[in-house]
C-alpha atoms as a PDB file:
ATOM      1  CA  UNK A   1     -19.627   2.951 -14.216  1.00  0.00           C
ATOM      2  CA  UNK A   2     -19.382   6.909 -13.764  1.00  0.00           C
ATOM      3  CA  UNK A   3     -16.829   7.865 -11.327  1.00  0.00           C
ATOM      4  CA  UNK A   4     -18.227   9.367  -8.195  1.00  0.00           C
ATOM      5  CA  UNK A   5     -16.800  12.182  -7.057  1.00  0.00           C
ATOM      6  CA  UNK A   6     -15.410  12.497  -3.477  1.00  0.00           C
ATOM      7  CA  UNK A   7     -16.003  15.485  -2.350  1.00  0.00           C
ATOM      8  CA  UNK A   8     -16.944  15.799   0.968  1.00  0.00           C
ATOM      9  CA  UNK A   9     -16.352  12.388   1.662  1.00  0.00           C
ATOM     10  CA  UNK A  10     -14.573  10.997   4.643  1.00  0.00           C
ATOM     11  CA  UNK A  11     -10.717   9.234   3.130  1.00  0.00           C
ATOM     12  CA  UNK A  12      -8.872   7.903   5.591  1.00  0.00           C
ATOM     13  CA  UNK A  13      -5.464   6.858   4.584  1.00  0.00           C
ATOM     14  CA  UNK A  14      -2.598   4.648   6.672  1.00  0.00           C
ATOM     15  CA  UNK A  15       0.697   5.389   6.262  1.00  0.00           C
ATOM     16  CA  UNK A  16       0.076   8.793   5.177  1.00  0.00           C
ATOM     17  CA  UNK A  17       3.332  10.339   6.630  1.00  0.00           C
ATOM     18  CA  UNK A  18       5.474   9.864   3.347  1.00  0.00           C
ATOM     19  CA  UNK A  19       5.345   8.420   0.197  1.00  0.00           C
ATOM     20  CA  UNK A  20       2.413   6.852  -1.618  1.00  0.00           C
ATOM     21  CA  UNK A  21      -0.036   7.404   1.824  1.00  0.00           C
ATOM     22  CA  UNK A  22       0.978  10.912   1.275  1.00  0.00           C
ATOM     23  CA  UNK A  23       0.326  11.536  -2.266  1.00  0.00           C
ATOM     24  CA  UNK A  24      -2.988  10.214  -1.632  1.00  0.00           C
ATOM     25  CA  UNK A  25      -4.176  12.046   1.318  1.00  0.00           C
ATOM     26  CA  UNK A  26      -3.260  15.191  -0.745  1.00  0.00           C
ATOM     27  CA  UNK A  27      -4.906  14.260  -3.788  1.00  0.00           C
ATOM     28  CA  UNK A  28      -8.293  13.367  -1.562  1.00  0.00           C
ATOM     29  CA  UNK A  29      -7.901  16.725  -0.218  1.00  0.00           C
ATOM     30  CA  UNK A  30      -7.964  18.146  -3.374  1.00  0.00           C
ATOM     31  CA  UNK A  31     -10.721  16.318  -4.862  1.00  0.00           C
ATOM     32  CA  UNK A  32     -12.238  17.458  -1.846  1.00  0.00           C
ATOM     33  CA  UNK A  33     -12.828  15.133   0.137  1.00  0.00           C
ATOM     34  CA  UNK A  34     -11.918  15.607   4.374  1.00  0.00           C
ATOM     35  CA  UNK A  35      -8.649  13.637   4.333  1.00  0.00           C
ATOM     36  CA  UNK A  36      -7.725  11.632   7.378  1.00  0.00           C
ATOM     37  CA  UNK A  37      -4.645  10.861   7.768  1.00  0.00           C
ATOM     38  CA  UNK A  38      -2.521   8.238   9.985  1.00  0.00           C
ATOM     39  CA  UNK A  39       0.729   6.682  10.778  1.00  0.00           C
ATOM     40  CA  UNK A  40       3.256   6.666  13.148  1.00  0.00           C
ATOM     41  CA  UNK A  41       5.166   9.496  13.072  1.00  0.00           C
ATOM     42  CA  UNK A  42       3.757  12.535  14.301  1.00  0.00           C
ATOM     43  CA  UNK A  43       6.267  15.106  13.009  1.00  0.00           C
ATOM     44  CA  UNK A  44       6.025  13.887   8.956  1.00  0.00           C
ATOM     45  CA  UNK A  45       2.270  13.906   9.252  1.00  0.00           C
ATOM     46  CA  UNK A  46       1.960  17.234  10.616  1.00  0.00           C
ATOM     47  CA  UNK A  47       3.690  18.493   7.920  1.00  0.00           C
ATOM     48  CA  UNK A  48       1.391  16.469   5.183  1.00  0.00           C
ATOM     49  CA  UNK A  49      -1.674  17.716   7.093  1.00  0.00           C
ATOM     50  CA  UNK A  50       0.132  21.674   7.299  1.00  0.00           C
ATOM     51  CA  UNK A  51       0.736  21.099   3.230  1.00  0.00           C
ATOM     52  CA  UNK A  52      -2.982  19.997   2.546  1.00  0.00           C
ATOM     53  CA  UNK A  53      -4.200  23.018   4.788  1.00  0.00           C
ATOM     54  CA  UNK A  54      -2.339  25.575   2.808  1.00  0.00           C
ATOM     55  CA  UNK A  55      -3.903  24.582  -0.467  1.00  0.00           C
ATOM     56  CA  UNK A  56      -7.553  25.242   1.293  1.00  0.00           C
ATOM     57  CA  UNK A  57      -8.280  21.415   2.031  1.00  0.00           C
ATOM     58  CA  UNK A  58      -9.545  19.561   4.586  1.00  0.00           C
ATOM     59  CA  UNK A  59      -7.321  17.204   6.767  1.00  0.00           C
ATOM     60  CA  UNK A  60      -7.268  15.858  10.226  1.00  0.00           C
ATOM     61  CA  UNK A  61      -4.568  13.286  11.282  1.00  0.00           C
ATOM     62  CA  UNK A  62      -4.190  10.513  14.103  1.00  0.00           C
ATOM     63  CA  UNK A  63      -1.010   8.874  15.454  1.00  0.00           C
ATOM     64  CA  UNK A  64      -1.504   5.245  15.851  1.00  0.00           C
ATOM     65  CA  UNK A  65       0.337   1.721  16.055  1.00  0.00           C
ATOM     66  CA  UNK A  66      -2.090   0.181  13.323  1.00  0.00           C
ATOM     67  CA  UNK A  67      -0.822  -3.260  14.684  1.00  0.00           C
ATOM     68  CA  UNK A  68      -2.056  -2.617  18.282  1.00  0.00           C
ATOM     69  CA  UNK A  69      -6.064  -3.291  18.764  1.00  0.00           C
ATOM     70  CA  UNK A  70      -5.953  -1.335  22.150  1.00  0.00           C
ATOM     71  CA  UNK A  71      -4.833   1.729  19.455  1.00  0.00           C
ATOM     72  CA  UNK A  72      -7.001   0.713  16.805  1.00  0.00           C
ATOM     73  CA  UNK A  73      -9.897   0.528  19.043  1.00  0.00           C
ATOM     74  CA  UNK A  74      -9.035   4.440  20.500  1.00  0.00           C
ATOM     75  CA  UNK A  75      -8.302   5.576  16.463  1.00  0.00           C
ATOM     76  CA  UNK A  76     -12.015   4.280  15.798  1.00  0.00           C
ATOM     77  CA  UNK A  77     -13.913   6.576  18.301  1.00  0.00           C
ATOM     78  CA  UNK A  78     -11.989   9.425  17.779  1.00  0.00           C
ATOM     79  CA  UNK A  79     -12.219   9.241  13.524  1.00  0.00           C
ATOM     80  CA  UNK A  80     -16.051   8.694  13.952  1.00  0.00           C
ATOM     81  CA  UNK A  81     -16.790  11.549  16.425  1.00  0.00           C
ATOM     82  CA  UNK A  82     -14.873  13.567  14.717  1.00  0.00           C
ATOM     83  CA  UNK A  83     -14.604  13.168  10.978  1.00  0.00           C
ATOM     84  CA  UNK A  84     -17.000  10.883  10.107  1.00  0.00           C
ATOM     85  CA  UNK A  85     -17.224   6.737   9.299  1.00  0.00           C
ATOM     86  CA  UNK A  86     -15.156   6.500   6.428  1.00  0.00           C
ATOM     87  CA  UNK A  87     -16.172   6.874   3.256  1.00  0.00           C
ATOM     88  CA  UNK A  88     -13.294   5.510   1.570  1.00  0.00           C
ATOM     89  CA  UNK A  89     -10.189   3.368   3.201  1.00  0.00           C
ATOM     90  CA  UNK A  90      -7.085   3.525   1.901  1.00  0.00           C
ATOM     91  CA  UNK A  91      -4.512   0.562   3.614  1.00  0.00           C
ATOM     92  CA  UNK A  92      -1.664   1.750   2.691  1.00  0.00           C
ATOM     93  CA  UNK A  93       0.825   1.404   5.520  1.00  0.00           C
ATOM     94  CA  UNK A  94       4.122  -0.776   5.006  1.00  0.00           C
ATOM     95  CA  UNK A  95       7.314  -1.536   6.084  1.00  0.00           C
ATOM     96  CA  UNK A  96      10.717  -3.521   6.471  1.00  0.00           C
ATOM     97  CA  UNK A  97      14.001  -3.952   4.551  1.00  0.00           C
ATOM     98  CA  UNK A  98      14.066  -5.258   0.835  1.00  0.00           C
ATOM     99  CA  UNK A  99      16.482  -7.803   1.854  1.00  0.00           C
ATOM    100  CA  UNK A 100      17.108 -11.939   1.553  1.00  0.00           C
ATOM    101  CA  UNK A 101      15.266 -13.664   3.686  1.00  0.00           C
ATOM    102  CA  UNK A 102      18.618 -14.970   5.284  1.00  0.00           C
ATOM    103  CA  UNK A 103      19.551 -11.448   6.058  1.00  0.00           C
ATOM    104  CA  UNK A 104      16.226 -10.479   8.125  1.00  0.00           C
ATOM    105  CA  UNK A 105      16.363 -10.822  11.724  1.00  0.00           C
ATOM    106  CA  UNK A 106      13.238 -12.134  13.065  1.00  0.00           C
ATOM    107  CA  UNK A 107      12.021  -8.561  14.486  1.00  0.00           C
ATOM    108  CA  UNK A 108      12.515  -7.606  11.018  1.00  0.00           C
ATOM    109  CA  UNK A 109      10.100 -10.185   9.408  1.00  0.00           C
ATOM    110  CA  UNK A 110       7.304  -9.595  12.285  1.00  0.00           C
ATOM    111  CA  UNK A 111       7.399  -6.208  11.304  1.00  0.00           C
ATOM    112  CA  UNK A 112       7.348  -7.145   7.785  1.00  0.00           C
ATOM    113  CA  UNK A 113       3.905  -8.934   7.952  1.00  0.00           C
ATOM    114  CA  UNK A 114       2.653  -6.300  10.801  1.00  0.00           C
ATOM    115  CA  UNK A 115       2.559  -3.768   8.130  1.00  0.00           C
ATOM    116  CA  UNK A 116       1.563  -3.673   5.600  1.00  0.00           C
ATOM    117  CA  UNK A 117      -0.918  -7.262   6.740  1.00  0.00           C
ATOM    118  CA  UNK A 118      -1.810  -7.236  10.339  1.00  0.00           C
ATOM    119  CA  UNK A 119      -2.644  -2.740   9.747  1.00  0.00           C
ATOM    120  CA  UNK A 120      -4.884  -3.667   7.039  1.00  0.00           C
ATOM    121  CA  UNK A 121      -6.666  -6.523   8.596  1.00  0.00           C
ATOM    122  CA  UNK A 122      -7.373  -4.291  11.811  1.00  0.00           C
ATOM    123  CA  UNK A 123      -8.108  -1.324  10.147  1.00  0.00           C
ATOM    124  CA  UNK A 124     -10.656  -2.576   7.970  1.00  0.00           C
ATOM    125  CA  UNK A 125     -11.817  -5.006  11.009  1.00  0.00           C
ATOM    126  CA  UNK A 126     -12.625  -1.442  12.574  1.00  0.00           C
ATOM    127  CA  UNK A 127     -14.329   0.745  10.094  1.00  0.00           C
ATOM    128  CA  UNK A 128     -15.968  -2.554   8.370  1.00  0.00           C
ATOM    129  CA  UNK A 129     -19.243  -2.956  10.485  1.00  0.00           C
ATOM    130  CA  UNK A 130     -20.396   0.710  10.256  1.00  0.00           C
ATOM    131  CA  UNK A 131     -19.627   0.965   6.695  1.00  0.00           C
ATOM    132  CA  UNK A 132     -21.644  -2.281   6.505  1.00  0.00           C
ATOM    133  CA  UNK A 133     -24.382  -0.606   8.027  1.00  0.00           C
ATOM    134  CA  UNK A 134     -24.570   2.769   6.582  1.00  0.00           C
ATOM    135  CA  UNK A 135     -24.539   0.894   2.969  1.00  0.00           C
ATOM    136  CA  UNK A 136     -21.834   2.202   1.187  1.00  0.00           C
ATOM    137  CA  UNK A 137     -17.658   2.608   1.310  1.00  0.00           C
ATOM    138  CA  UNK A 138     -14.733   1.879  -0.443  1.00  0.00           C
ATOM    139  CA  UNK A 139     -11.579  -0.386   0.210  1.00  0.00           C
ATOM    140  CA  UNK A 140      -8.201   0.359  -1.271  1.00  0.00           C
ATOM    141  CA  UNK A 141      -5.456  -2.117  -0.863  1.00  0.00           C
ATOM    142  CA  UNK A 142      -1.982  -1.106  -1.739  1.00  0.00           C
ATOM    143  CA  UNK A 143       0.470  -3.513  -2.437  1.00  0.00           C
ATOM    144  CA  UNK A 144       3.101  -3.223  -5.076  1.00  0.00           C
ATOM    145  CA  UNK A 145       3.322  -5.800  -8.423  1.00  0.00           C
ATOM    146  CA  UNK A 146       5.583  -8.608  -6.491  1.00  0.00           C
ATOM    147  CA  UNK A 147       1.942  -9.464  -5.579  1.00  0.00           C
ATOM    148  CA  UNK A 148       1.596 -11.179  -8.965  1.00  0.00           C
ATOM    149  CA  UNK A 149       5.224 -12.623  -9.662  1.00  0.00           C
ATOM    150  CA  UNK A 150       8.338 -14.148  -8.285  1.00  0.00           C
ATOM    151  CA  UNK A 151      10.623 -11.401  -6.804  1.00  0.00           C
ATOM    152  CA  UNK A 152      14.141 -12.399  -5.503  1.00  0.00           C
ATOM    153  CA  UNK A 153      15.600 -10.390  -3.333  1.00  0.00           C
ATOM    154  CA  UNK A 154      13.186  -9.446  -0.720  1.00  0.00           C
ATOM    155  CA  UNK A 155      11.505 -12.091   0.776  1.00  0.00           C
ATOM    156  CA  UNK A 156       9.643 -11.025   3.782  1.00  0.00           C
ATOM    157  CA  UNK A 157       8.129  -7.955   2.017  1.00  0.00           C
ATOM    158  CA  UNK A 158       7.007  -9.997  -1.501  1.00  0.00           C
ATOM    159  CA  UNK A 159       5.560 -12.548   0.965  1.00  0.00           C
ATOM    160  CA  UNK A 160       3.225 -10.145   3.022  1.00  0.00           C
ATOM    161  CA  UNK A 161       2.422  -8.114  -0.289  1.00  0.00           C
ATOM    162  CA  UNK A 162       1.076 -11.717  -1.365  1.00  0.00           C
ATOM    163  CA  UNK A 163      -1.026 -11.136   1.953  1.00  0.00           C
ATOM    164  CA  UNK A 164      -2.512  -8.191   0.584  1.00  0.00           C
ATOM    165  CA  UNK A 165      -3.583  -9.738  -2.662  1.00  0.00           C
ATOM    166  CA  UNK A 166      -5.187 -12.663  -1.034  1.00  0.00           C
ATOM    167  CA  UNK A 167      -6.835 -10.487   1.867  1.00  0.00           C
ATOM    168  CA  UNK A 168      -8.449  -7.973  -1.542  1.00  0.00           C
ATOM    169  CA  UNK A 169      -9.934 -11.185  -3.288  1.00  0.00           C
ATOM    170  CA  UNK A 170     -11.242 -12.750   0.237  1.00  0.00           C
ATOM    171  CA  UNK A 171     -12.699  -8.930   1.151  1.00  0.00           C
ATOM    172  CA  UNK A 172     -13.957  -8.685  -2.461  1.00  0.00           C
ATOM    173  CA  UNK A 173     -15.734 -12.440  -1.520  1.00  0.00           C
ATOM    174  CA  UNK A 174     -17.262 -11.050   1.451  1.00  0.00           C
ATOM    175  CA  UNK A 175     -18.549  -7.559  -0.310  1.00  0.00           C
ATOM    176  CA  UNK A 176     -20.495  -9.152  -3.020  1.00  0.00           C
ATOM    177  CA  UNK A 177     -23.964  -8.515  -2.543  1.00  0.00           C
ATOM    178  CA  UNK A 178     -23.626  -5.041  -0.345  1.00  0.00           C
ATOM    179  CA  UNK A 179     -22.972  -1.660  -1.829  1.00  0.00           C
ATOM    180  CA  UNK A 180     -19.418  -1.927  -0.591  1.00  0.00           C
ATOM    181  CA  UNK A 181     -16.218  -2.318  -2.795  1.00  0.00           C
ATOM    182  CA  UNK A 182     -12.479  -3.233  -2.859  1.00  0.00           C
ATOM    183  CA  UNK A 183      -9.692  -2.236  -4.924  1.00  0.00           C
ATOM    184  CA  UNK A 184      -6.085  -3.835  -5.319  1.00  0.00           C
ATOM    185  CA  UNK A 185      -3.497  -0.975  -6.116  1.00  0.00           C
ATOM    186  CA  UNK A 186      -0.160  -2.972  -7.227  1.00  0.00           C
ATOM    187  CA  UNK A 187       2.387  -0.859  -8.650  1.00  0.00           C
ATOM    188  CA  UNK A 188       5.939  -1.097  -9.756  1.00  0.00           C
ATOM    189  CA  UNK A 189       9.365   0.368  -7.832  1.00  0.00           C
ATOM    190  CA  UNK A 190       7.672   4.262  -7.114  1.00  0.00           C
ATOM    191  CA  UNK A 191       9.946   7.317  -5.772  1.00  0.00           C
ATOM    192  CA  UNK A 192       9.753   7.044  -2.161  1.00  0.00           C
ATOM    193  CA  UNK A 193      11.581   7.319   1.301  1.00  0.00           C
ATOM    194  CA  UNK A 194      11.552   3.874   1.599  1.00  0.00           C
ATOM    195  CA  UNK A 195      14.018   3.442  -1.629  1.00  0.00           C
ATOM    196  CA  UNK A 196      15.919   6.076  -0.053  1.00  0.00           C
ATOM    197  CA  UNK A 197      16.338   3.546   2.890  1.00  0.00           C
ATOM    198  CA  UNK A 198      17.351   0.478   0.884  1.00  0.00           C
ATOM    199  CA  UNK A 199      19.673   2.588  -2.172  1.00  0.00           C
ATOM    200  CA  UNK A 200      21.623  -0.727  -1.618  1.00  0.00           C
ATOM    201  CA  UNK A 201      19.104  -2.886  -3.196  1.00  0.00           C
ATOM    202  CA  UNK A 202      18.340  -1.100  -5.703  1.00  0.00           C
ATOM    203  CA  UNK A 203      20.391  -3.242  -8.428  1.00  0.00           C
ATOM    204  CA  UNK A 204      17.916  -6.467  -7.661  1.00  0.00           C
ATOM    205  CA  UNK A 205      15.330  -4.789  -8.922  1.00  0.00           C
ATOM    206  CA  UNK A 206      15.162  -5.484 -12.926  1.00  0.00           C
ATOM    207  CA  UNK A 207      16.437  -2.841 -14.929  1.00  0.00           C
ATOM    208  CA  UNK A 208      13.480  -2.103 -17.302  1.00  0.00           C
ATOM    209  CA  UNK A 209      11.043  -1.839 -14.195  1.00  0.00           C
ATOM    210  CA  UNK A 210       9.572   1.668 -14.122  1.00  0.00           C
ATOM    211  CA  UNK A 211      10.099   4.156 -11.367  1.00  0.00           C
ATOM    212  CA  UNK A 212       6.711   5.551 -10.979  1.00  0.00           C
ATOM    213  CA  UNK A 213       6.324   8.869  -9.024  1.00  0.00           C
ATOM    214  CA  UNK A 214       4.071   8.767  -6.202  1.00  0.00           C
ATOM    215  CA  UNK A 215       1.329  11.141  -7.214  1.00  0.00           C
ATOM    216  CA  UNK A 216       1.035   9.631 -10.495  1.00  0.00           C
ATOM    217  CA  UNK A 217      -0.046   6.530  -8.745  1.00  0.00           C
ATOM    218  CA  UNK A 218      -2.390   8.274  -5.780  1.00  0.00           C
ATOM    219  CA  UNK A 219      -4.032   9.574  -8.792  1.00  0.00           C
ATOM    220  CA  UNK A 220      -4.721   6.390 -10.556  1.00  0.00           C
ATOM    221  CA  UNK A 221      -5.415   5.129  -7.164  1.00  0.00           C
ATOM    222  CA  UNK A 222      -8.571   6.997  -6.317  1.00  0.00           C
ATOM    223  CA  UNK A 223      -9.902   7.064 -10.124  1.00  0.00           C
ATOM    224  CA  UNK A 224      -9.755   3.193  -9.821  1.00  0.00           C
ATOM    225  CA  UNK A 225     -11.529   3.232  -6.300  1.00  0.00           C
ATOM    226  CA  UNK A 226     -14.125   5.709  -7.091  1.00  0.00           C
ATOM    227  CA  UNK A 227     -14.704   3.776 -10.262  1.00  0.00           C
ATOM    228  CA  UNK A 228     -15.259   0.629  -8.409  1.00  0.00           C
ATOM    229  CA  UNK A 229     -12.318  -0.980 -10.100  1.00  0.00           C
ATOM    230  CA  UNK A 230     -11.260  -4.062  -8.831  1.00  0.00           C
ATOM    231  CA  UNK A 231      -7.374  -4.486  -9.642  1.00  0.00           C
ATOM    232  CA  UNK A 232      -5.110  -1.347 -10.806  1.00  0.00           C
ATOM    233  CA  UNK A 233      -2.048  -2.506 -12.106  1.00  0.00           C
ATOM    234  CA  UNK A 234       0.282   0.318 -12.833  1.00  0.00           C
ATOM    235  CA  UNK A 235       2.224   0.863 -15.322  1.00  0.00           C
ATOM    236  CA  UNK A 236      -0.526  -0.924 -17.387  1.00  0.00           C
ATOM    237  CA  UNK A 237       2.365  -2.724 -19.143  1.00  0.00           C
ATOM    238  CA  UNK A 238       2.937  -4.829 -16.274  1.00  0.00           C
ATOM    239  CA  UNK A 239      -0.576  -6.653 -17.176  1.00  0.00           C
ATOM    240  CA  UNK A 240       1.709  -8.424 -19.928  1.00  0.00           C
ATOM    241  CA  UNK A 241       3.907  -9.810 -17.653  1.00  0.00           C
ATOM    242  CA  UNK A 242       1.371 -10.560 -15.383  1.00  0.00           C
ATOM    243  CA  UNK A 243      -0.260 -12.324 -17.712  1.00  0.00           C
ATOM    244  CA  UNK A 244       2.905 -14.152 -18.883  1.00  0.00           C
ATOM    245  CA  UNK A 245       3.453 -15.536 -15.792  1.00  0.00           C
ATOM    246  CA  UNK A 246      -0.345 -17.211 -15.910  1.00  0.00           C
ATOM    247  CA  UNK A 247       0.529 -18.989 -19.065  1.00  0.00           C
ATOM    248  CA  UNK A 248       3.868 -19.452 -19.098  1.00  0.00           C
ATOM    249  CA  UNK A 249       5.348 -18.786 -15.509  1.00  0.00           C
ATOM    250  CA  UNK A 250       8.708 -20.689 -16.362  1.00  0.00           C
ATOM    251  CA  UNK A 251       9.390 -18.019 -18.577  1.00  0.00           C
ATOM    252  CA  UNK A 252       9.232 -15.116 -16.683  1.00  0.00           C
ATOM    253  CA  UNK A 253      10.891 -16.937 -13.378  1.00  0.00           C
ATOM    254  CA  UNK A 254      14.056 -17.036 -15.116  1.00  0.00           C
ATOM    255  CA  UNK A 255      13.573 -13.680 -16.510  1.00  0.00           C
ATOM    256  CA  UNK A 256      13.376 -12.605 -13.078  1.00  0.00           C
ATOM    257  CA  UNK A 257      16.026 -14.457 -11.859  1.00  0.00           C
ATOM    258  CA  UNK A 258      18.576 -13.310 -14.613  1.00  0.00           C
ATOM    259  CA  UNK A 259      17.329  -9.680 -14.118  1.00  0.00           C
ATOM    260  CA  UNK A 260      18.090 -10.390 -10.172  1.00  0.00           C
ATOM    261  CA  UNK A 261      21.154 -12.453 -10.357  1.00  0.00           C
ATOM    262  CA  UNK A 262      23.797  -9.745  -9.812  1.00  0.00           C
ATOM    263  CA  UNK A 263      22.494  -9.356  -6.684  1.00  0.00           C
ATOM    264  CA  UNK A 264      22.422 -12.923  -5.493  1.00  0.00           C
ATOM    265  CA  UNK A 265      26.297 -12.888  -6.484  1.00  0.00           C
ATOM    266  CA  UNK A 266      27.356  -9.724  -4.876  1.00  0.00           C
ATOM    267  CA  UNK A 267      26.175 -10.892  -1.619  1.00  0.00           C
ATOM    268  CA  UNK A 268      27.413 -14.352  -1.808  1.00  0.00           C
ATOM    269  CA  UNK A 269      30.738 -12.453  -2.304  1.00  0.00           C
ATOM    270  CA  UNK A 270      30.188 -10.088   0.358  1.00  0.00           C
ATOM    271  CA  UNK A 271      29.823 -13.344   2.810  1.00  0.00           C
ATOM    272  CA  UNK A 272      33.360 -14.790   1.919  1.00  0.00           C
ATOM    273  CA  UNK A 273      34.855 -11.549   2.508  1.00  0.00           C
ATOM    274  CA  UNK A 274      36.877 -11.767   5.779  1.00  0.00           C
ATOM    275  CA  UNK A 275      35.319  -9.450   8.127  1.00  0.00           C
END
């Protein structure tokens, strides 16, 4: 199908502060559409909004708690009076540690499946009925490729990104026969603030995984949305293993394991170390 172009349509984006959420509000703005942007933190997505403003796009953005309905609810009204019903949405928000699932507290895994799960579901729970009713909108789900296989090492985060994937196929379920469509974004490790946070972990993620840079993947990100794409795996190598792991999943869980091992060790050893 031809892509449509998005210019002058309404993208809202969550977790738009940083990162990913970032790289796509900007490259909305560009394309231009009026990019809405939201998150949490008020100073970061000032600045993205500032950045998008002085390249002669269109931006407004929202603080908002996307797992409190009260906030939702207020986020809503005020995106509808004054940018529009959303054109394209972009559930992007996410959090929590890359950690064992030993070494979460349980604050930590709530906020684990809060966001990126529980945002999505009330985002989309908030924009879906007009969308239904004007006729027409996109859904973009990003979730990164632990979606698809075993990942050691980070428990909580691989187990809501799971979430993600099953909430795209049950949303794709629901769309058929409207004008509406949804879009699973799962990429490999990508240069963000939240590696910056967990530099620690970094050795139990394999080796040979790409580090993908966050504009390359907003890019590919809208291209697959406006194209009505239904799963963007990126980089497109990771279909192999994907695939792999469909016909021959033994295989690549011991791949995975062995490429995660070290990690396993080093904190086993950290344990017996007296304190």
């Amino acid at each position: 199908m031809k892509m449509a172009g998005l210019r002058d349509k309404v993208v809202l984006t969550t977790g738009a502060s940083s990162g990913i959420g970032a790289a796509i509000a900007r490259e909305a703005a560009a394309r231009g559409a009026i990019s809405v942007l939201v998150g949490r933190n008020a100073a970061k997505l000032a600045e993205v909004e500032h950045s998008i403003r002085r390249n002669g796009g269109r931006s407004k953005a929202y603080v908002c708690n996307l797992t409190n309905s009260d906030e939702i609810e207020r986020l809503r009204t005020r995106v509808a009076a004054e940018a529009g019903v959303p054109d394209v949405l972009v559930n992007n928000a996410g959090g929590g540690r890359w950690a064992y699932l030993e070494e979460c507290s349980y604050a930590e895994i709530d906020e684990m499946i809060s966001a990126p799960l529980r945002a999505a579901l009330y985002v989309t729970r908030a924009f879906l009925p007009e969308m239904l009713l004007r006729g027409s909108g996109m859904i973009g789900n990003v979730t990164f490729i632990g979606a698809f296989l075993p990942w050691p090492g980070a428990t909580g985060c691989t187990a809501a990104r799971w979430g993600m994937r099953g909430l795209h196929e049950a949303m794709r379920a629901d769309l058929r026969g409207t004008n509406l469509t949804a879009t699973l974004v799962a990429a490999s490790a990508v240069e963000t603030e939240y590696w910056a946070k967990n530099q620690t972990k970094r050795p139990t993620t394999p080796a040979w995984l790409p580090v993908l840079k966050a504009e390359a993947v907003a890019c590919a990100s809208l291209n697959a949305l406006t194209n009505r794409q239904s799963i963007l795996v990126l980089p497109k190598g990771m279909l192999l293993l994907r695939a792999l792991h469909f016909l021959v999943p033994g295989m690549v869980d011991r791949l995975m394991q062995r490429s995660t091992a070290m990690s396993r060790n080093r904190l086993a050893e950290s344990h017996q170390r007296p304190g």
